[in-house]
N, C-alpha and C. Protein backbone atom coordinates (compact mmCIF):
# COMPACT_ATOMS: atom_id res chain seq x y z
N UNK A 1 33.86 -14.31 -3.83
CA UNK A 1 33.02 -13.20 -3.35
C UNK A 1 32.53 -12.41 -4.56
N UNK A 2 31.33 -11.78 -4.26
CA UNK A 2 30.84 -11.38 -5.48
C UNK A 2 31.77 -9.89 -5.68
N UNK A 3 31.18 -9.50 -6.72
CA UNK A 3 31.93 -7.60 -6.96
C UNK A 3 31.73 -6.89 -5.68
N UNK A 4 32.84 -6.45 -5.85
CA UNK A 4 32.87 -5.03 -4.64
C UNK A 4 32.66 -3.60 -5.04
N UNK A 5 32.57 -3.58 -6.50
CA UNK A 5 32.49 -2.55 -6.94
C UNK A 5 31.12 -1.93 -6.47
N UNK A 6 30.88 -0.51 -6.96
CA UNK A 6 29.36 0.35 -6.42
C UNK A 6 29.00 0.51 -7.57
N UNK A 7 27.34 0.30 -7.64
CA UNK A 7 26.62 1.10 -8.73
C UNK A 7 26.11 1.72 -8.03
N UNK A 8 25.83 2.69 -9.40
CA UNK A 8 24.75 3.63 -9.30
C UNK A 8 23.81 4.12 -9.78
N UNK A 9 22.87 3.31 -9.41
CA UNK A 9 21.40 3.38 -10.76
C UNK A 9 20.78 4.31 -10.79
N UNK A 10 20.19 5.06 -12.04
CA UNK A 10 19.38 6.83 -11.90
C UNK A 10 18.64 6.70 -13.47
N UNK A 11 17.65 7.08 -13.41
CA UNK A 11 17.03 7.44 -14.64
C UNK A 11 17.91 8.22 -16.23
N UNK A 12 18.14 7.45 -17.21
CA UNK A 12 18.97 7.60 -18.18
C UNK A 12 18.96 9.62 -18.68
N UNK A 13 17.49 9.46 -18.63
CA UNK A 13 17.32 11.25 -19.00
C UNK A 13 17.59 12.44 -18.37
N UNK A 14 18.02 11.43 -16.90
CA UNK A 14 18.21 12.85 -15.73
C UNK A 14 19.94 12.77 -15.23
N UNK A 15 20.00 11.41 -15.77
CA UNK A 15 22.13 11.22 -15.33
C UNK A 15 21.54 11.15 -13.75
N UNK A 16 23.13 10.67 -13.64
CA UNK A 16 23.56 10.03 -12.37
C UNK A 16 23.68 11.02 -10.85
N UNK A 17 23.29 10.72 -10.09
CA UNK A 17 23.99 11.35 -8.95
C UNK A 17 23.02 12.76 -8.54
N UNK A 18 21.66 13.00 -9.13
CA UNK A 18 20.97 13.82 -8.22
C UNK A 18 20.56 13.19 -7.34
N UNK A 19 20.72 14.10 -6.35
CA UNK A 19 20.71 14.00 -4.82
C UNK A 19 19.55 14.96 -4.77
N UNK A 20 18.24 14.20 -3.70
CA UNK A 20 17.51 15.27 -3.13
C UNK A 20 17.80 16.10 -1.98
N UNK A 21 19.17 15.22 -1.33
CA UNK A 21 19.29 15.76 -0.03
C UNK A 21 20.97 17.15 -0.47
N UNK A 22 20.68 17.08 -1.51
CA UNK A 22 21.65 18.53 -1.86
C UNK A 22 20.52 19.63 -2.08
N UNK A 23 19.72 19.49 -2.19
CA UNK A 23 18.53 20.70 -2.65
C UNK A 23 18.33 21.44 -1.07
N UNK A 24 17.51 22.28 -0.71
CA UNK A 24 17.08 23.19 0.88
C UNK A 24 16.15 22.28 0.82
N UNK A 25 15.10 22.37 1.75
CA UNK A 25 14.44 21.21 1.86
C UNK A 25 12.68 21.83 1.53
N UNK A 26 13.10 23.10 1.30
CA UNK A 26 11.49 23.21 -0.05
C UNK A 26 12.23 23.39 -0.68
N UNK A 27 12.93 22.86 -1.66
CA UNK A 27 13.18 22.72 -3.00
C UNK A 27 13.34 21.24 -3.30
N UNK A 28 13.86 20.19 -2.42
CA UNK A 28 13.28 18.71 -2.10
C UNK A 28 11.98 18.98 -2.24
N UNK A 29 11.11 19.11 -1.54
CA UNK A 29 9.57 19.04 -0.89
C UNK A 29 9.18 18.74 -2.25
N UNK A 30 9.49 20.32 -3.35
CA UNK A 30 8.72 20.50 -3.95
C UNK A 30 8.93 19.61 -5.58
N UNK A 31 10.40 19.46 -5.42
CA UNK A 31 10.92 18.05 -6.16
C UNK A 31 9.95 16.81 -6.20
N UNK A 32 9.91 16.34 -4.47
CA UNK A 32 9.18 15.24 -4.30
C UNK A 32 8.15 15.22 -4.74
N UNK A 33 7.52 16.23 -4.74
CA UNK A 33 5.55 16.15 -4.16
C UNK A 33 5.12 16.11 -6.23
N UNK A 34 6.66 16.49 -6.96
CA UNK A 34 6.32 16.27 -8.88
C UNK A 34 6.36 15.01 -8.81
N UNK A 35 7.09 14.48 -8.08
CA UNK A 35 8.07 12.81 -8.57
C UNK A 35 6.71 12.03 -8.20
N UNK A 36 5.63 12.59 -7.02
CA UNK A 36 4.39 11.84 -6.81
C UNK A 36 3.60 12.16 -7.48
N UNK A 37 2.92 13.11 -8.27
CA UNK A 37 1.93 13.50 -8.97
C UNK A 37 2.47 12.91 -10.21
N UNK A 38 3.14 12.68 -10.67
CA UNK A 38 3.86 12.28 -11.61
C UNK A 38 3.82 10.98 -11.78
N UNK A 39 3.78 9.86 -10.66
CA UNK A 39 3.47 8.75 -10.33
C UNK A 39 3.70 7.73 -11.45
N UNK A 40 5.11 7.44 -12.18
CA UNK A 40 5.54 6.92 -13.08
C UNK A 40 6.34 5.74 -12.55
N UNK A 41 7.47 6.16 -11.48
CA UNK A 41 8.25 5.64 -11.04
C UNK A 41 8.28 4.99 -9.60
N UNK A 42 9.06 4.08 -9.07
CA UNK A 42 8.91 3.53 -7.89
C UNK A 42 9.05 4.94 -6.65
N UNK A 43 10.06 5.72 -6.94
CA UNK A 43 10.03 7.43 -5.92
C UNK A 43 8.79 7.73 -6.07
N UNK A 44 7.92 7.34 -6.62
CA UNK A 44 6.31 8.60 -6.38
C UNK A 44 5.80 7.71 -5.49
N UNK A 45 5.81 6.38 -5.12
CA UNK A 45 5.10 5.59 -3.81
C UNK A 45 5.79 6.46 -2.38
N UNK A 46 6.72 7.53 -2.47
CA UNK A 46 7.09 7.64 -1.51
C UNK A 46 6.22 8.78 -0.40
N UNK A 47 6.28 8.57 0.76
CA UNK A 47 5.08 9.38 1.60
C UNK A 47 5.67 10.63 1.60
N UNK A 48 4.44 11.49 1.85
CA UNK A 48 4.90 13.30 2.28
C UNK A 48 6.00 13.21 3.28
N UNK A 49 6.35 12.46 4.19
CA UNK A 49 7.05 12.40 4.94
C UNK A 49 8.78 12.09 4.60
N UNK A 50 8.73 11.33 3.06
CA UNK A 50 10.09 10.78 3.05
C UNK A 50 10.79 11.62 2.97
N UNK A 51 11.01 12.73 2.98
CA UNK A 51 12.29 13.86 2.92
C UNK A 51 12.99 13.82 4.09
N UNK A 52 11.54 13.96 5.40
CA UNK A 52 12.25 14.26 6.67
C UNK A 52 12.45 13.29 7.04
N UNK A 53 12.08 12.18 7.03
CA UNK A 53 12.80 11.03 7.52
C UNK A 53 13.80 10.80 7.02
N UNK A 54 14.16 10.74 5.48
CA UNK A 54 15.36 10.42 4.76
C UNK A 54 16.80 11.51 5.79
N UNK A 55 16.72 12.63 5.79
CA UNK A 55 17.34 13.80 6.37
C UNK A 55 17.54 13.23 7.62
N UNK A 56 16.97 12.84 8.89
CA UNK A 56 17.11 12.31 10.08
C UNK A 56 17.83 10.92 9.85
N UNK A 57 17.37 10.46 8.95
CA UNK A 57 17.69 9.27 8.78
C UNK A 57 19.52 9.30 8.32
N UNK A 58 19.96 10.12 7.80
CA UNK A 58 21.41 10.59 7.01
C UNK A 58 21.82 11.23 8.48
N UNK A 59 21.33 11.98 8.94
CA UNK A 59 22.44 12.38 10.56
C UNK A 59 22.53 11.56 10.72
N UNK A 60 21.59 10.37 11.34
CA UNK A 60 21.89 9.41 12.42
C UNK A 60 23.41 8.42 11.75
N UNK A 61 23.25 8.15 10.15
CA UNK A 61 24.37 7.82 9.57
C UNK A 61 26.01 8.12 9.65
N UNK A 62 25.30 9.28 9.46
CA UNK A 62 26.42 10.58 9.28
C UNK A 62 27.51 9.88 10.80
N UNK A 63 26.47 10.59 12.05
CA UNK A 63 27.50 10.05 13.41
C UNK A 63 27.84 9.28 13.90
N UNK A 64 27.30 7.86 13.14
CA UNK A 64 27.69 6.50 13.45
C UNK A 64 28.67 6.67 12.72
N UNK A 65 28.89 7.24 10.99
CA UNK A 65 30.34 7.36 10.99
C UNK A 65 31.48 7.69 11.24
N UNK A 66 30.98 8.96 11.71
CA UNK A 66 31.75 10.10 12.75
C UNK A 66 32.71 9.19 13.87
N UNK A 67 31.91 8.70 14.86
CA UNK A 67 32.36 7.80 15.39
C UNK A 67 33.02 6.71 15.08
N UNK A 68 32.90 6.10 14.07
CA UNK A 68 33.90 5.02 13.81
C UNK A 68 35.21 5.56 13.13
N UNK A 69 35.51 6.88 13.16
CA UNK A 69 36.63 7.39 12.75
C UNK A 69 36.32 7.78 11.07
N UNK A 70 35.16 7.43 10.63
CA UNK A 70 34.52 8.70 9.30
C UNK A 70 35.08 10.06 9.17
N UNK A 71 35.51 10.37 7.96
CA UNK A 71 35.81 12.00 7.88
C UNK A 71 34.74 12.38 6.78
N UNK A 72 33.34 12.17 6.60
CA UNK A 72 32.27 12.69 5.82
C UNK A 72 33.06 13.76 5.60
N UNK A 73 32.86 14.44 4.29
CA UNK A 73 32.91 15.89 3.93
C UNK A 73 31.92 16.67 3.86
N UNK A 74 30.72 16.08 3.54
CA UNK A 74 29.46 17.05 3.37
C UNK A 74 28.49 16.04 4.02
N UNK A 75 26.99 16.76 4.57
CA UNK A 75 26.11 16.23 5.70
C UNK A 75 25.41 15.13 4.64
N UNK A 76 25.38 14.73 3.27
CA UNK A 76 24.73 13.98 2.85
C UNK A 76 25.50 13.26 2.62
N UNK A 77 24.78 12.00 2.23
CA UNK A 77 25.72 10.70 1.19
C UNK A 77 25.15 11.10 -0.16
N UNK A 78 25.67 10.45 -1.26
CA UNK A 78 25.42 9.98 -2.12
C UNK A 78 25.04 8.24 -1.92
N UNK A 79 24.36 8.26 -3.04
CA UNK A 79 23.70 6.25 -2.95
C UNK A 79 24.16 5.77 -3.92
N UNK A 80 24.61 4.51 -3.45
CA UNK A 80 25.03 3.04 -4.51
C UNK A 80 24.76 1.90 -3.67
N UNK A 81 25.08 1.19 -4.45
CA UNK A 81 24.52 -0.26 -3.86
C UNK A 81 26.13 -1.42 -4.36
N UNK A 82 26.60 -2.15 -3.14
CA UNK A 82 27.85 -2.99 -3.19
C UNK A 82 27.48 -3.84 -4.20
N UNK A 83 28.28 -3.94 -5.40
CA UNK A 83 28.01 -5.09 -6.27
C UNK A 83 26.31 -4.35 -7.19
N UNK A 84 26.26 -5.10 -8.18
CA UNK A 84 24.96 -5.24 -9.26
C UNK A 84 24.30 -5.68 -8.46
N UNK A 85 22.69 -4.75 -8.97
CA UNK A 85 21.40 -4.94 -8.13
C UNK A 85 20.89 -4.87 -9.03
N UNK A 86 20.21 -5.92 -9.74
CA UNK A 86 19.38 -5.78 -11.21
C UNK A 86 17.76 -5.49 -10.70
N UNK A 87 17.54 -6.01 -9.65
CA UNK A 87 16.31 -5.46 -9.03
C UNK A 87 16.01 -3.96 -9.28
N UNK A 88 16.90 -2.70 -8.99
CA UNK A 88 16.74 -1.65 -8.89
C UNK A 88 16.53 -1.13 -10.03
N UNK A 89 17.10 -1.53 -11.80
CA UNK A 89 16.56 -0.94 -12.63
C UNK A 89 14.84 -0.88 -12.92
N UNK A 90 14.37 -1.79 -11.91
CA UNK A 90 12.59 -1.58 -12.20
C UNK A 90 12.28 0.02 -11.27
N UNK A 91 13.08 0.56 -10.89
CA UNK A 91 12.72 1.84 -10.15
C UNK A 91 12.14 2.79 -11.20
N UNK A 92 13.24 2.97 -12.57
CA UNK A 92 13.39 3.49 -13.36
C UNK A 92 12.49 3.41 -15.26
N UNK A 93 12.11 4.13 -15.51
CA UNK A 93 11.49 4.15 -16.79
C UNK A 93 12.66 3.65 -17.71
N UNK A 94 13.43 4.23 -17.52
CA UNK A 94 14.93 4.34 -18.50
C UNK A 94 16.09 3.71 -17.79
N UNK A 95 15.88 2.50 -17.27
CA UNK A 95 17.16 2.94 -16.49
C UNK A 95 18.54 2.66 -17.04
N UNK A 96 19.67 3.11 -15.73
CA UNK A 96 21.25 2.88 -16.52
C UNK A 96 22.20 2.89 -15.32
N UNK A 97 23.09 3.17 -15.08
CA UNK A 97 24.24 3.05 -13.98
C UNK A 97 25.59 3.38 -14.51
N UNK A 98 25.96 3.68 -13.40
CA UNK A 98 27.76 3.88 -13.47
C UNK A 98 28.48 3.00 -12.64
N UNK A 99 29.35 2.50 -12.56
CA UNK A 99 30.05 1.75 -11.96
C UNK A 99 31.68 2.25 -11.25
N UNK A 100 31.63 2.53 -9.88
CA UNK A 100 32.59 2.78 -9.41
C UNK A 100 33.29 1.74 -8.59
N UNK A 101 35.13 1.55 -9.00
CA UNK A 101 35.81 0.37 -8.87
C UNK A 101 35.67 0.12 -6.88
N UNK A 102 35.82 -0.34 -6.62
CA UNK A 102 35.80 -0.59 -5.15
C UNK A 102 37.17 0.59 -4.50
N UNK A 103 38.41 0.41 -5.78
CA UNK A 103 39.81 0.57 -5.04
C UNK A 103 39.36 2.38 -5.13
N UNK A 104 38.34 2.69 -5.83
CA UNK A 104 38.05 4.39 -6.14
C UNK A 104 36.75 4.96 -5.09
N UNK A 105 37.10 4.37 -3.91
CA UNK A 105 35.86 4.41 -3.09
C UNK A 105 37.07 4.47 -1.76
N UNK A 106 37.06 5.77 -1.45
CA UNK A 106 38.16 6.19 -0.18
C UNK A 106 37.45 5.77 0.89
N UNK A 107 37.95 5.22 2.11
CA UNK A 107 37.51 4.48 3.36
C UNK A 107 37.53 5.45 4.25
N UNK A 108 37.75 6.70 4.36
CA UNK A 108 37.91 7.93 4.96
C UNK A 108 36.44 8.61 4.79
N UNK A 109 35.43 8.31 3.65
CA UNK A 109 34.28 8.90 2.97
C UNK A 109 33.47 8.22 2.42
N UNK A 110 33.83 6.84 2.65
CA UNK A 110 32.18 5.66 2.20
C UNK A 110 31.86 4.79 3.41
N UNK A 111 30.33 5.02 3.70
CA UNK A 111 30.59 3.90 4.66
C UNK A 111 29.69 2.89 4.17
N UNK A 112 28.77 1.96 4.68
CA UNK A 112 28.13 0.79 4.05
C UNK A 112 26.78 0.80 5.44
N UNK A 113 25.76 0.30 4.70
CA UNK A 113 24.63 -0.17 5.20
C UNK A 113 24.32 -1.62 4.98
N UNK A 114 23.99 -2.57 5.63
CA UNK A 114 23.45 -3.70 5.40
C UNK A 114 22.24 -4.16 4.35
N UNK A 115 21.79 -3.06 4.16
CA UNK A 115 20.58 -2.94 3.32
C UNK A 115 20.42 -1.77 3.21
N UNK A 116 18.74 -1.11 2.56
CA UNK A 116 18.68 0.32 2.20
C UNK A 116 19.07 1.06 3.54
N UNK A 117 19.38 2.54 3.87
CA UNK A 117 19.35 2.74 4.68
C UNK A 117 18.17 2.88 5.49
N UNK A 118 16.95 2.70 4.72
CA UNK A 118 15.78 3.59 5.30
C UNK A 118 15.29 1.63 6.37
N UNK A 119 14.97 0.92 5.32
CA UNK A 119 14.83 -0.13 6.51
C UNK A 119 15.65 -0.75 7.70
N UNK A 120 17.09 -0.66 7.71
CA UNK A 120 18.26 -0.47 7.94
C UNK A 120 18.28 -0.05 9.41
N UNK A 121 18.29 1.38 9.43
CA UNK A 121 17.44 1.86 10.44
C UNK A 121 16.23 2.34 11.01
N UNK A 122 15.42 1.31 10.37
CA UNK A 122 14.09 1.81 11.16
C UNK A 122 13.33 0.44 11.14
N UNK A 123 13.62 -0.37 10.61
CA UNK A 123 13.13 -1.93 10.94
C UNK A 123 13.59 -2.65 12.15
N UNK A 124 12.42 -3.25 12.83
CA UNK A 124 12.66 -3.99 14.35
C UNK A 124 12.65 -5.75 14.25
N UNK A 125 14.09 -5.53 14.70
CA UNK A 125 13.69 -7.26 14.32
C UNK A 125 15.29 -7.49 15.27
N UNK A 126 16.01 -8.84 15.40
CA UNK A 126 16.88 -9.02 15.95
C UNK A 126 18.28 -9.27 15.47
N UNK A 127 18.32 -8.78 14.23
CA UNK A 127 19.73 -9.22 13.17
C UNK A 127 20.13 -7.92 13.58
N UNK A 128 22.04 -8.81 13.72
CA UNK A 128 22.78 -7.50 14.19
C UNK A 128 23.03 -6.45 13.52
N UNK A 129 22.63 -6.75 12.11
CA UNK A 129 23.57 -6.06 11.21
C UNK A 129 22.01 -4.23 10.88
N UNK A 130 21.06 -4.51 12.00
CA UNK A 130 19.93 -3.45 12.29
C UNK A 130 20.84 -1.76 12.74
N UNK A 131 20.58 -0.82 12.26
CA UNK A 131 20.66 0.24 13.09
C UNK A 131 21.83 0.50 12.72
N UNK A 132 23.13 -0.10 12.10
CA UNK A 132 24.48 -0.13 12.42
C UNK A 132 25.11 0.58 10.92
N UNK A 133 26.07 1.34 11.13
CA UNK A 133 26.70 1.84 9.95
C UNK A 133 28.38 1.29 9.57
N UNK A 134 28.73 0.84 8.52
CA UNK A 134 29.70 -0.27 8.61
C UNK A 134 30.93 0.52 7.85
N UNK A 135 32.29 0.54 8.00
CA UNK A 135 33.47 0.68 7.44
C UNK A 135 34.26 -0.14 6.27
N UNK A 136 34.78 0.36 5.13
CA UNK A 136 35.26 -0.70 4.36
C UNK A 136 35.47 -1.84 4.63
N UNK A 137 36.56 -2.00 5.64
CA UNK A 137 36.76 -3.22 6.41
C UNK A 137 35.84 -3.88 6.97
N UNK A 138 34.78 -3.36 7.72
CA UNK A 138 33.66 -4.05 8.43
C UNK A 138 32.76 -4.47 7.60
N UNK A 139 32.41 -4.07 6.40
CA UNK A 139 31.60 -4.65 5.30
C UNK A 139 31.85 -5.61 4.78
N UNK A 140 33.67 -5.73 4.32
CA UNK A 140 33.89 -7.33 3.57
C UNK A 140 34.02 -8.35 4.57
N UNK A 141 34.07 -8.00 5.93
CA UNK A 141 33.53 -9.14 7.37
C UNK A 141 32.54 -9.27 7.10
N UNK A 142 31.57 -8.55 7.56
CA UNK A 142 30.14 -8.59 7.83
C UNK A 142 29.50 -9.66 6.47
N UNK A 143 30.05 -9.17 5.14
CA UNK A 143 29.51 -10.05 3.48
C UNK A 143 30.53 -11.26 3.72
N UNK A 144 31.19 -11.71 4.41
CA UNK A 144 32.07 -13.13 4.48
C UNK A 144 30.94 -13.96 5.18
N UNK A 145 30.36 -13.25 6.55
CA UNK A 145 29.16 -13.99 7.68
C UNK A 145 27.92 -14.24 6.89
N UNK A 146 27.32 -13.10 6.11
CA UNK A 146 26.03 -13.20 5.62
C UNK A 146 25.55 -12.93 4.17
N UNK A 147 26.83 -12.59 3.41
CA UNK A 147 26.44 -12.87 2.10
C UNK A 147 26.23 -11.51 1.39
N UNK A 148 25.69 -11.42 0.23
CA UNK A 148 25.26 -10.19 -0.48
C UNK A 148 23.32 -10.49 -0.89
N UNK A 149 22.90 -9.58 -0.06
CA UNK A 149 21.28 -9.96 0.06
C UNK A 149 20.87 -9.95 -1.28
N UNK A 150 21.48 -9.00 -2.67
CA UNK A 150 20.85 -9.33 -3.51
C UNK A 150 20.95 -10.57 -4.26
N UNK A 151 21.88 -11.26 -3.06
CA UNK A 151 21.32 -13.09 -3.97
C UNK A 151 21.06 -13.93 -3.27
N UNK A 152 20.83 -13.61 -1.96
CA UNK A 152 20.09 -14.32 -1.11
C UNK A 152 18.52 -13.84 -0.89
N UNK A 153 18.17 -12.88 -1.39
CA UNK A 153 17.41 -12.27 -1.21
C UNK A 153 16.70 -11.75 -2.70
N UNK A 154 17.11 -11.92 -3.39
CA UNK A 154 16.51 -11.08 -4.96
C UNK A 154 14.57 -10.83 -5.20
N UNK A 155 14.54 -11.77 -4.23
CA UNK A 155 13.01 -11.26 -4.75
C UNK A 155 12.05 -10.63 -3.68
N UNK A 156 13.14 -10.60 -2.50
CA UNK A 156 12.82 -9.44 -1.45
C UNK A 156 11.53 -9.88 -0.23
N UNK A 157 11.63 -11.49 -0.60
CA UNK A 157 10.53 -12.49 0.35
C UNK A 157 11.07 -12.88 1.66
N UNK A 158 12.51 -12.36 2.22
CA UNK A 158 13.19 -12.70 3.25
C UNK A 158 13.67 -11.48 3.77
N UNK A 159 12.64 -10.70 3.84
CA UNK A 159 13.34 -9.22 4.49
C UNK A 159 13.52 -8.22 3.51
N UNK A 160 13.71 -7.44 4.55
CA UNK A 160 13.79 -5.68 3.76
C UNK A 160 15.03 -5.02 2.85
N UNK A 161 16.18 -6.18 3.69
CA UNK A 161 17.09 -6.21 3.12
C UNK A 161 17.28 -6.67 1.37
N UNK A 162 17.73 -5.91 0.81
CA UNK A 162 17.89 -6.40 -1.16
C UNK A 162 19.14 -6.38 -1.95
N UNK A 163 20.28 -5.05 -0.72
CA UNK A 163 21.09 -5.08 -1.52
C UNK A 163 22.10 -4.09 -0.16
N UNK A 164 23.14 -4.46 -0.63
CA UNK A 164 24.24 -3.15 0.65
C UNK A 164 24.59 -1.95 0.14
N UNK A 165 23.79 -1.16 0.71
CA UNK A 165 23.78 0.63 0.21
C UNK A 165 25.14 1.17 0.76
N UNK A 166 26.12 1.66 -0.21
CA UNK A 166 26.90 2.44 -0.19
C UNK A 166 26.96 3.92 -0.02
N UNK A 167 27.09 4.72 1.02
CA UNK A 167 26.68 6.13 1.11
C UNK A 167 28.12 6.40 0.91
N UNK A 168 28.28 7.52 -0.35
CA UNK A 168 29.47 8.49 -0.18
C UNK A 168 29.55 9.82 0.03
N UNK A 169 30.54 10.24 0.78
CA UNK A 169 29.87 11.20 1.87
C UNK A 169 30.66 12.56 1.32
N UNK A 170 31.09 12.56 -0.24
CA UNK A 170 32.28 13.50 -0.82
C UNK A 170 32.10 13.42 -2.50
N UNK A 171 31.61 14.85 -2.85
CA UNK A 171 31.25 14.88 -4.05
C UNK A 171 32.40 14.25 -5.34
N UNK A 172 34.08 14.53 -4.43
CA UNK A 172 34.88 14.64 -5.35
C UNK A 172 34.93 13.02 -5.86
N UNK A 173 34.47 11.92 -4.94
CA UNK A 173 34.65 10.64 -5.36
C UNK A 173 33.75 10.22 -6.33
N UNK A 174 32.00 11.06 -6.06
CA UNK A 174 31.70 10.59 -7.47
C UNK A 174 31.77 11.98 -9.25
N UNK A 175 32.55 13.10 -8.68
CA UNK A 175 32.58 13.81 -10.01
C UNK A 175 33.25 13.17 -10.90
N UNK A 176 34.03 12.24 -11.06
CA UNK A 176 34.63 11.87 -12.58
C UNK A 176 33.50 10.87 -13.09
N UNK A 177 32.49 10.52 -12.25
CA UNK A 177 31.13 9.49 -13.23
C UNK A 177 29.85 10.24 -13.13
N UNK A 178 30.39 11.50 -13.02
CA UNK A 178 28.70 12.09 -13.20
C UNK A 178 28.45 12.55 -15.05
């Protein structure tokens, strides 16, 4: 099986782990609307809209984890991706990553997506692994059935799926790699 570990890829000059969804949401807005005029990076293709969808898009996460017995600490995740995604350093001008061990990723506060979250849940199609928010345990099932998309998938010609997004839902797991 490939790594279980999480990266976390972010532009070298800005470090790891800003979150837009820690900002109020005009102070996102107004984040976003530089990151587009700015139009350097793969984030400036993103629409006026991606804040509020991203935000709707993190509840709906949030209570699928809730429900599977999740103890989120705070209403956002943080993002990583299961295993190396060499795809994702083209996001970045600079890019770089941190690497968090799998065993440093509490099952109480990470849950897993099949892919990004944003196609994840909002793409229509008939694979189960659509809509659904997954548990430590349910992730190394789910990657035994269908693999790790960024190598079945690397050049992103078989779906939306590229890589399994790790949301952590507790600052304290990623402060020792910020």
């Amino acid at each position: 099986m490939e790594c279980l570990d999480a990266y976390h890829y972010f532009e070298k000059g800005r470090g790891p782990f800003c979150n837009l969804s820690s900002l109020s949401p005009e102070e996102s807005e107004t984040v976003s609307q530089q990151i587009r005029e700015n139009g350097r990076t793969f984030a400036s293709q993103r629409s006026a809209e991606y804040m509020a969808i991203r935000r709707e898009l993190e509840q709906m996460a949030f209570a699928k984890f809730l429900a599977k017995g999740g103890q989120p600490v705070q209403p956002y995740p943080h993002y990583l991706t299961l295993g190396a995604c060499p795809w994702l350093e083209s996001w970045y001008l600079e890019p770089n990553h941190v690497i968090i061990p799998w065993h440093r990723l509490p099952a109480e506060v990470v849950s897993f997506t099949y892919g990004d979250l944003f196609p994840t849940m909002r793409y229509a199609d008939d694979k189960p692994y659509r809509k659904q928010v997954y548990t430590k345990q349910e992730i190394v099932e789910l990657i035994q059935t269908y693999g790790f998309p960024q190598v079945w998938n690397r050049t992103g010609d078989q779906g939306p799926e590229r890589y399994i997004e790790v949301q952590v839902w507790d600052n304290r797991v990623i402060d020792a790699f910020r």
